[in-house]
PDB file of N, CA and C in Angstrom:
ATOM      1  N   UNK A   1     102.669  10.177 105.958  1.00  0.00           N
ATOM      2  CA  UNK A   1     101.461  10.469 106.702  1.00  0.00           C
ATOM      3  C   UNK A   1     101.566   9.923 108.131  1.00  0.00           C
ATOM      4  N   UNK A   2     101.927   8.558 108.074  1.00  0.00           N
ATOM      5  CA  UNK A   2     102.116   8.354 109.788  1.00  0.00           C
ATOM      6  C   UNK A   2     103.252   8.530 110.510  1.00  0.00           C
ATOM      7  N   UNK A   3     104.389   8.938 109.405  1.00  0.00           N
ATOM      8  CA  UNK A   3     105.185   9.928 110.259  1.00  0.00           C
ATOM      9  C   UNK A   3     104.772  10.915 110.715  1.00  0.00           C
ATOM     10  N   UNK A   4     103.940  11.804 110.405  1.00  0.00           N
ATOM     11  CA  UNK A   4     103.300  13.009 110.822  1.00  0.00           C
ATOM     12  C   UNK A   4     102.793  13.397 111.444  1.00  0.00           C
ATOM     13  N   UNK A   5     102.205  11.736 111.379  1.00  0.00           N
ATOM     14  CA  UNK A   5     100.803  11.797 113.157  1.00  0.00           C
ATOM     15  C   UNK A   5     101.631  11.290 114.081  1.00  0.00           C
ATOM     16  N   UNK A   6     102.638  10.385 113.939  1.00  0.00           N
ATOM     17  CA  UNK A   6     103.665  10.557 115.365  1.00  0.00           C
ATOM     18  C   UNK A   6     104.545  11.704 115.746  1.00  0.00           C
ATOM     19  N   UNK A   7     105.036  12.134 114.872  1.00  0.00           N
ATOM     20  CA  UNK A   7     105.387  13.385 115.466  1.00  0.00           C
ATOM     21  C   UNK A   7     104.409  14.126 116.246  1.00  0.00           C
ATOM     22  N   UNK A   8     103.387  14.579 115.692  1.00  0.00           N
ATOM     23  CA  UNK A   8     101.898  15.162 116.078  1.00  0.00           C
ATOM     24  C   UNK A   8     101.930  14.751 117.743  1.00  0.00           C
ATOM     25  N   UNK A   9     101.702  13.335 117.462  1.00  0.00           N
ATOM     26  CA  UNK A   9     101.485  12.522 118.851  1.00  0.00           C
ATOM     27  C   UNK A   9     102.894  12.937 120.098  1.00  0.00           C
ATOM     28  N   UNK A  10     103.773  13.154 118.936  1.00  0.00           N
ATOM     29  CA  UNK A  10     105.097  13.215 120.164  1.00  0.00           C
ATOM     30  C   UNK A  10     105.038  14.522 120.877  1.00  0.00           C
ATOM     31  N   UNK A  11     104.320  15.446 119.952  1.00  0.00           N
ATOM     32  CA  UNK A  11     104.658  16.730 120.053  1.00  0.00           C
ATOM     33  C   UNK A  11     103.128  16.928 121.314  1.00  0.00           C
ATOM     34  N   UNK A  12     102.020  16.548 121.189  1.00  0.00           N
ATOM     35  CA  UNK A  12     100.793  16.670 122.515  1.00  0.00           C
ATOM     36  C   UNK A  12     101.825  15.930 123.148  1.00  0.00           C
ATOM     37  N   UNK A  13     101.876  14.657 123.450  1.00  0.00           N
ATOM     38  CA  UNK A  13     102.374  13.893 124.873  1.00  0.00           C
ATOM     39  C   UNK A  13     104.016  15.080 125.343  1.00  0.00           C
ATOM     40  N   UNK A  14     104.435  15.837 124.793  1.00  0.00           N
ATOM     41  CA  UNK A  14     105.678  16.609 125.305  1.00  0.00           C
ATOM     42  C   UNK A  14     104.696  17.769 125.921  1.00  0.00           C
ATOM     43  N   UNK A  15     103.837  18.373 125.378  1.00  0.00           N
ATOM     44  CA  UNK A  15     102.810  19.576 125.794  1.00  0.00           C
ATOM     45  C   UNK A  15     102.693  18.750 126.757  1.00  0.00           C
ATOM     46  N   UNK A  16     101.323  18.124 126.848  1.00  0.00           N
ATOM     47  CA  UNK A  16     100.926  17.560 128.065  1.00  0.00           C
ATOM     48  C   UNK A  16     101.761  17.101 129.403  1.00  0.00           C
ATOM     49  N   UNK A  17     102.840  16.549 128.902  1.00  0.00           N
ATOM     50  CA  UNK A  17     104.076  16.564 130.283  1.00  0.00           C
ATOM     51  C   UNK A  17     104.332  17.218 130.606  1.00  0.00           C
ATOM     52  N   UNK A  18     104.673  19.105 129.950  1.00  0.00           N
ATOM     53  CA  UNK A  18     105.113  20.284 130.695  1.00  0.00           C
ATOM     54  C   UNK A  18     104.103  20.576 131.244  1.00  0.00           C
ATOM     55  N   UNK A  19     103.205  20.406 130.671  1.00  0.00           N
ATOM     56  CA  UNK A  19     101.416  21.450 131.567  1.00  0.00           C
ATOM     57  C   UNK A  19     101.200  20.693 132.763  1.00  0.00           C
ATOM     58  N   UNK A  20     101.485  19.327 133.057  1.00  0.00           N
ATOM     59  CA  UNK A  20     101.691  18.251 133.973  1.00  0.00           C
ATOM     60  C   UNK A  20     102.490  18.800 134.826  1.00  0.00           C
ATOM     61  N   UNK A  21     103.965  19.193 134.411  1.00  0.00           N
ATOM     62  CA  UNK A  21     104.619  19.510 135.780  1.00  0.00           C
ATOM     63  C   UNK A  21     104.755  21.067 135.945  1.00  0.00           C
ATOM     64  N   UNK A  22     104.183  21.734 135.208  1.00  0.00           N
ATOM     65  CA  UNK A  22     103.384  23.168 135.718  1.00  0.00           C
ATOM     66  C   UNK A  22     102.436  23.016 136.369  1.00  0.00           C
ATOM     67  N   UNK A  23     101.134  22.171 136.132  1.00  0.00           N
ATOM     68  CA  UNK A  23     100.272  22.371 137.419  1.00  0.00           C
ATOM     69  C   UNK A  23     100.698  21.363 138.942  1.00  0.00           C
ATOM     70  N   UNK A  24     101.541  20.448 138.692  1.00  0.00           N
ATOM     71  CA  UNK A  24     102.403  19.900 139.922  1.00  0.00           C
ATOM     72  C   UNK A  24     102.934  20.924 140.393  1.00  0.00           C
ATOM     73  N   UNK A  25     103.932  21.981 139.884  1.00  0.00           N
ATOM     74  CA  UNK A  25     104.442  22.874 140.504  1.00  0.00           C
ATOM     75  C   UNK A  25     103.557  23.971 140.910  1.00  0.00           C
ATOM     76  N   UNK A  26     102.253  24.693 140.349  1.00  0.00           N
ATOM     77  CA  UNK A  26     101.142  25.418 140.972  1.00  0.00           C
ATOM     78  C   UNK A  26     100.714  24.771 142.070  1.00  0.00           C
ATOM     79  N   UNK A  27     100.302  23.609 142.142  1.00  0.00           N
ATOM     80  CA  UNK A  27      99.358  22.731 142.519  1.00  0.00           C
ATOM     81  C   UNK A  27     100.521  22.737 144.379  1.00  0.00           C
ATOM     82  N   UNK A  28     101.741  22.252 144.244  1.00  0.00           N
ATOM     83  CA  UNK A  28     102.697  22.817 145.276  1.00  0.00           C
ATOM     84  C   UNK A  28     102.502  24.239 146.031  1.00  0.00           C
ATOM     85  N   UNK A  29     102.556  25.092 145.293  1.00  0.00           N
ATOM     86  CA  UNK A  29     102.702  26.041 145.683  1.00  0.00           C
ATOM     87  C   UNK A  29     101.378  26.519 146.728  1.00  0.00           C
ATOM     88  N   UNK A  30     100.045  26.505 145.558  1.00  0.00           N
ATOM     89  CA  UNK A  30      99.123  26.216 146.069  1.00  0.00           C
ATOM     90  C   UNK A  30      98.475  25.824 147.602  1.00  0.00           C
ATOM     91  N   UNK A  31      99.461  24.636 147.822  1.00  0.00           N
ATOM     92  CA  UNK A  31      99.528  23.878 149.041  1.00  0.00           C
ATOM     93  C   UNK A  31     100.116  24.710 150.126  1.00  0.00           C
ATOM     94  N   UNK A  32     101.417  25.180 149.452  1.00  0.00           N
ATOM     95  CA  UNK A  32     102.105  26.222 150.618  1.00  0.00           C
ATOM     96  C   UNK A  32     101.090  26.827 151.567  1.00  0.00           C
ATOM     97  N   UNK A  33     100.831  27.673 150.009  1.00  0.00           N
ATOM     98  CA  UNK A  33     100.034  28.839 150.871  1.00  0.00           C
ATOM     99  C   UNK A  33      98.966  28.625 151.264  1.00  0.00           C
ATOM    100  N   UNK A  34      98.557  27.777 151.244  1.00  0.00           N
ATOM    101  CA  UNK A  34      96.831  26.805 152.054  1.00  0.00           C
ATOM    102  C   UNK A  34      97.527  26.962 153.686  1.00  0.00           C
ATOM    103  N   UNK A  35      98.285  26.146 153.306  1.00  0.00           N
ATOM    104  CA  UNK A  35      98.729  25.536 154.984  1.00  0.00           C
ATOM    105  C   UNK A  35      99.710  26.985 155.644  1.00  0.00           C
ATOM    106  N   UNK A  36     100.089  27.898 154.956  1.00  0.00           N
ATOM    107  CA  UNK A  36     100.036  29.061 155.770  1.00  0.00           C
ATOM    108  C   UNK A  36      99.095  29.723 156.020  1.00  0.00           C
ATOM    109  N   UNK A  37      98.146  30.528 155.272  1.00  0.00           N
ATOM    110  CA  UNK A  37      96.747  31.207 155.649  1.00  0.00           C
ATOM    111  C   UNK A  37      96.640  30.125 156.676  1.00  0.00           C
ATOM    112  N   UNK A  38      96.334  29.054 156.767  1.00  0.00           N
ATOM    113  CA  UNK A  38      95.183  28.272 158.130  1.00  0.00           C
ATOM    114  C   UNK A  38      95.928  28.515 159.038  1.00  0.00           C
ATOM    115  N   UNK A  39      97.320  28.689 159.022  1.00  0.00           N
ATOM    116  CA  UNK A  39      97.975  28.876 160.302  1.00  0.00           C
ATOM    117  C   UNK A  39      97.654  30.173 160.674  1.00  0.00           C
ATOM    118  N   UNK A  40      97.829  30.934 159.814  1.00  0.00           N
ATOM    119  CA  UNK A  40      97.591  32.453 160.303  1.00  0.00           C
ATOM    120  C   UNK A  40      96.244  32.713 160.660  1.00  0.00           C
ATOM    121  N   UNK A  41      95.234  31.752 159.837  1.00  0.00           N
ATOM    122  CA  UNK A  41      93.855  32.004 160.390  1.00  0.00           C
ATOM    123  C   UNK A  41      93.822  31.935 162.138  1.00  0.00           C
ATOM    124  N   UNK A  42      94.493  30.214 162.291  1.00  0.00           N
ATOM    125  CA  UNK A  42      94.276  29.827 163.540  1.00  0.00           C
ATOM    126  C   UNK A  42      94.636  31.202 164.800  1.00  0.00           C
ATOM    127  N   UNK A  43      96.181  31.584 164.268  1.00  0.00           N
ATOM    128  CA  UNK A  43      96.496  32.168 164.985  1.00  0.00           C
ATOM    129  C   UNK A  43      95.795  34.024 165.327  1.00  0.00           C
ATOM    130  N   UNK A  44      95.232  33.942 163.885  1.00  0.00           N
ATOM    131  CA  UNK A  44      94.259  35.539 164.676  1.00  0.00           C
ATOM    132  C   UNK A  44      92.795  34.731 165.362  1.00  0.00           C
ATOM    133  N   UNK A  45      92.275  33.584 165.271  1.00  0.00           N
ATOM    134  CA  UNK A  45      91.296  32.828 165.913  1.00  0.00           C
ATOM    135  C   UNK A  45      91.748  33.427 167.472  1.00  0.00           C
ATOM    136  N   UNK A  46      93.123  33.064 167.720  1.00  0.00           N
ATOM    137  CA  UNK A  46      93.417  32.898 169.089  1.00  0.00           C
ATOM    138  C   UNK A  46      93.527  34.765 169.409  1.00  0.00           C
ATOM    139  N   UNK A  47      94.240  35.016 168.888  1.00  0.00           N
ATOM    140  CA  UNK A  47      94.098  36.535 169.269  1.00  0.00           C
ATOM    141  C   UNK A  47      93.299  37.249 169.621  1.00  0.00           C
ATOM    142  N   UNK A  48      92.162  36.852 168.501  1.00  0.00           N
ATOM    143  CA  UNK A  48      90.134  37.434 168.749  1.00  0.00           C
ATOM    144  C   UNK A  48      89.780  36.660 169.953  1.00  0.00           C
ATOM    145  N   UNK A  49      90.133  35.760 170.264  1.00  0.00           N
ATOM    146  CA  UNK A  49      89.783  35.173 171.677  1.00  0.00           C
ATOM    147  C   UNK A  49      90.294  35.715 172.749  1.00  0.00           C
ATOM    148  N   UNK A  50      91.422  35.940 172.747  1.00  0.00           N
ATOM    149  CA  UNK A  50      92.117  36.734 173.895  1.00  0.00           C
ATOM    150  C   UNK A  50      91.817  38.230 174.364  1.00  0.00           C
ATOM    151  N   UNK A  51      91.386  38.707 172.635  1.00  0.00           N
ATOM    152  CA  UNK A  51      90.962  40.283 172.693  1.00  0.00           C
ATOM    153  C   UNK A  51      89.306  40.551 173.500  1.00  0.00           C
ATOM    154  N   UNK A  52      88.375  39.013 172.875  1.00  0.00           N
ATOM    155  CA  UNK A  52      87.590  39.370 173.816  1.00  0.00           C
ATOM    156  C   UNK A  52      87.607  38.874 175.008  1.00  0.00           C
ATOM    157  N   UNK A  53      88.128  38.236 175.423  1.00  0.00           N
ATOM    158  CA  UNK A  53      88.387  37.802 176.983  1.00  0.00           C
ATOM    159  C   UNK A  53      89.123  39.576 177.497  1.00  0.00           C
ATOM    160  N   UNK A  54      89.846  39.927 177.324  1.00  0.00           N
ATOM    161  CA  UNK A  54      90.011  41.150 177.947  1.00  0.00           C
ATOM    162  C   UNK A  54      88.947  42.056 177.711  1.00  0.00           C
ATOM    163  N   UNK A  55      88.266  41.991 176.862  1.00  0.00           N
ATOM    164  CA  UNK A  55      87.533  43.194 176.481  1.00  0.00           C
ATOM    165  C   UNK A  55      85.777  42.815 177.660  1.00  0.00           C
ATOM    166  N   UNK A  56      85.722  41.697 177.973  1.00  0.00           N
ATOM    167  CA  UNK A  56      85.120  40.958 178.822  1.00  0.00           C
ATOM    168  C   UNK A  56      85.385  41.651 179.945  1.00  0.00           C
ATOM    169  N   UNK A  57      86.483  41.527 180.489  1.00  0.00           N
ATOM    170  CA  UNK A  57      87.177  41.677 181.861  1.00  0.00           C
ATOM    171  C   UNK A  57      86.785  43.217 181.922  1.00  0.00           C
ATOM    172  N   UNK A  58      87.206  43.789 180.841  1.00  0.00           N
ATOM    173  CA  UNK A  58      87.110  45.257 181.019  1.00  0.00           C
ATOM    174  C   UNK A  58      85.203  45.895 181.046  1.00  0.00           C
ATOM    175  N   UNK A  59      84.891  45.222 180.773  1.00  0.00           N
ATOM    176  CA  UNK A  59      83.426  45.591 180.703  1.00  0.00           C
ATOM    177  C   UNK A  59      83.484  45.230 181.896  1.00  0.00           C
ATOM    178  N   UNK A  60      83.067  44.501 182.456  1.00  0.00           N
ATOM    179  CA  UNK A  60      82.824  43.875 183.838  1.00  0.00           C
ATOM    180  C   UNK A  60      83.699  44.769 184.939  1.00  0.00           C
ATOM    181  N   UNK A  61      84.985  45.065 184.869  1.00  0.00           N
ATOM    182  CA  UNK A  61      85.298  46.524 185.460  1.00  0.00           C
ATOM    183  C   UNK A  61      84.367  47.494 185.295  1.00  0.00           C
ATOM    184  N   UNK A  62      84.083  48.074 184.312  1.00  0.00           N
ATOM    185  CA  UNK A  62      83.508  49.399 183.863  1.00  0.00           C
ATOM    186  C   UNK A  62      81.919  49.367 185.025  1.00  0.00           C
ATOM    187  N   UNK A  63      81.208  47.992 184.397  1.00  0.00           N
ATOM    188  CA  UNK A  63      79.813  47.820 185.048  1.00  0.00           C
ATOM    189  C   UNK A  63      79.818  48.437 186.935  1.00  0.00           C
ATOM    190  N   UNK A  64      81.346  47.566 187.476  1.00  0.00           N
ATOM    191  CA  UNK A  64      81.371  47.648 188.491  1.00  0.00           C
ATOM    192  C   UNK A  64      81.235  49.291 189.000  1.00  0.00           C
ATOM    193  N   UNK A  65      81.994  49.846 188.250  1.00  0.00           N
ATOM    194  CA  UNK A  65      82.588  50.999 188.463  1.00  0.00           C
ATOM    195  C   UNK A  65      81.271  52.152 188.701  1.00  0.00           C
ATOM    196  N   UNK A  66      80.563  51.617 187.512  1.00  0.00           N
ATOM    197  CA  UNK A  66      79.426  52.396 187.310  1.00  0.00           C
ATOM    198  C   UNK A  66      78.136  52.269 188.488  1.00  0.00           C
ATOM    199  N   UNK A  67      78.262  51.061 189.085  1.00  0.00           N
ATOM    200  CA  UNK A  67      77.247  50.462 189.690  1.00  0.00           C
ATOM    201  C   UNK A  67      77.969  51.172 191.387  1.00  0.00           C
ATOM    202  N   UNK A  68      78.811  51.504 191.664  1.00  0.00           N
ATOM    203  CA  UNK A  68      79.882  52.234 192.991  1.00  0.00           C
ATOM    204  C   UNK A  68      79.050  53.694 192.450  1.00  0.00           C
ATOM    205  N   UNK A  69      79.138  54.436 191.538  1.00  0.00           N
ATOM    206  CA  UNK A  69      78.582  55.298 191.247  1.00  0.00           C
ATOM    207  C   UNK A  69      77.475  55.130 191.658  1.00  0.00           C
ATOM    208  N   UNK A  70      76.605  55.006 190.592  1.00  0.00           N
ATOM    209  CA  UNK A  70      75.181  54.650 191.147  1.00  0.00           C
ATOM    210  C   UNK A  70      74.751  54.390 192.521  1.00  0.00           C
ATOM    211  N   UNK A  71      75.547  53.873 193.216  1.00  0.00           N
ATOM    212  CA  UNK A  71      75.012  53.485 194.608  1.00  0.00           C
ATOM    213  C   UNK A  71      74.996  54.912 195.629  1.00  0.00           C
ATOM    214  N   UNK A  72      75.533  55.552 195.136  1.00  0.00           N
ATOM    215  CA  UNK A  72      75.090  57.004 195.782  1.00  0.00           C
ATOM    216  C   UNK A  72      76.512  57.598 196.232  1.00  0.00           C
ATOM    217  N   UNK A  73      76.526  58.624 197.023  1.00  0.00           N
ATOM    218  CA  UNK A  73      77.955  59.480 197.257  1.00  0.00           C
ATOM    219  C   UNK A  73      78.572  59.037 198.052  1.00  0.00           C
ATOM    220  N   UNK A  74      80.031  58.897 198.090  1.00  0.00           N
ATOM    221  CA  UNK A  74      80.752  58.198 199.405  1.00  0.00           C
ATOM    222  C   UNK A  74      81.040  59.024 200.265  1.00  0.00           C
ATOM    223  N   UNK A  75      80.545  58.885 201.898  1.00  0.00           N
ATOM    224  CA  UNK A  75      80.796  59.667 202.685  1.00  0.00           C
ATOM    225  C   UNK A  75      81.992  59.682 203.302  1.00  0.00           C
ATOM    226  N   UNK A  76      83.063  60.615 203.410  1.00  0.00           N
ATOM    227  CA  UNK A  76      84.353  60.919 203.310  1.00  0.00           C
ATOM    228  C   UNK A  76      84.544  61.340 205.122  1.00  0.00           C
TER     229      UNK A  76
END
């Protein structure tokens, strides 16, 4: 009988050590790809910033453009 329950016992504490270094190894991986997405987040952060800074610039052209219009016909 208490051979049985040590085995028993040997046999959870061997489970529990593989499921241990399966979720160490998820738990890794996991990490990878955390700390890539944020990089890639950061880096479309910066992109959407840049896109509207031009898209800024370009409005502010356009306004001008429109407002030369508006101001009436250029006499040639």
């Amino acid at each position: 009988m208490l051979e049985a329950s040590l085995s028993q016992l040997e046999q959870l504490v061997s489970d529990l050590v593989q499921q241990n270094q399966a979720l160490v190894s998820t738990n890794q991986t996991l990490s990878a790809e955390l700390a890539q997405a944020k990089d890639e987040n950061e880096s479309l952060q910066l992109s959407l910033m840049e896109q509207e800074e031009k898209q800024g610039a370009t409005v502010a052209r356009i306004q001008a453009l429109v407002e030369r219009v508006s101001a009436g016909p250029v006499n040639a």
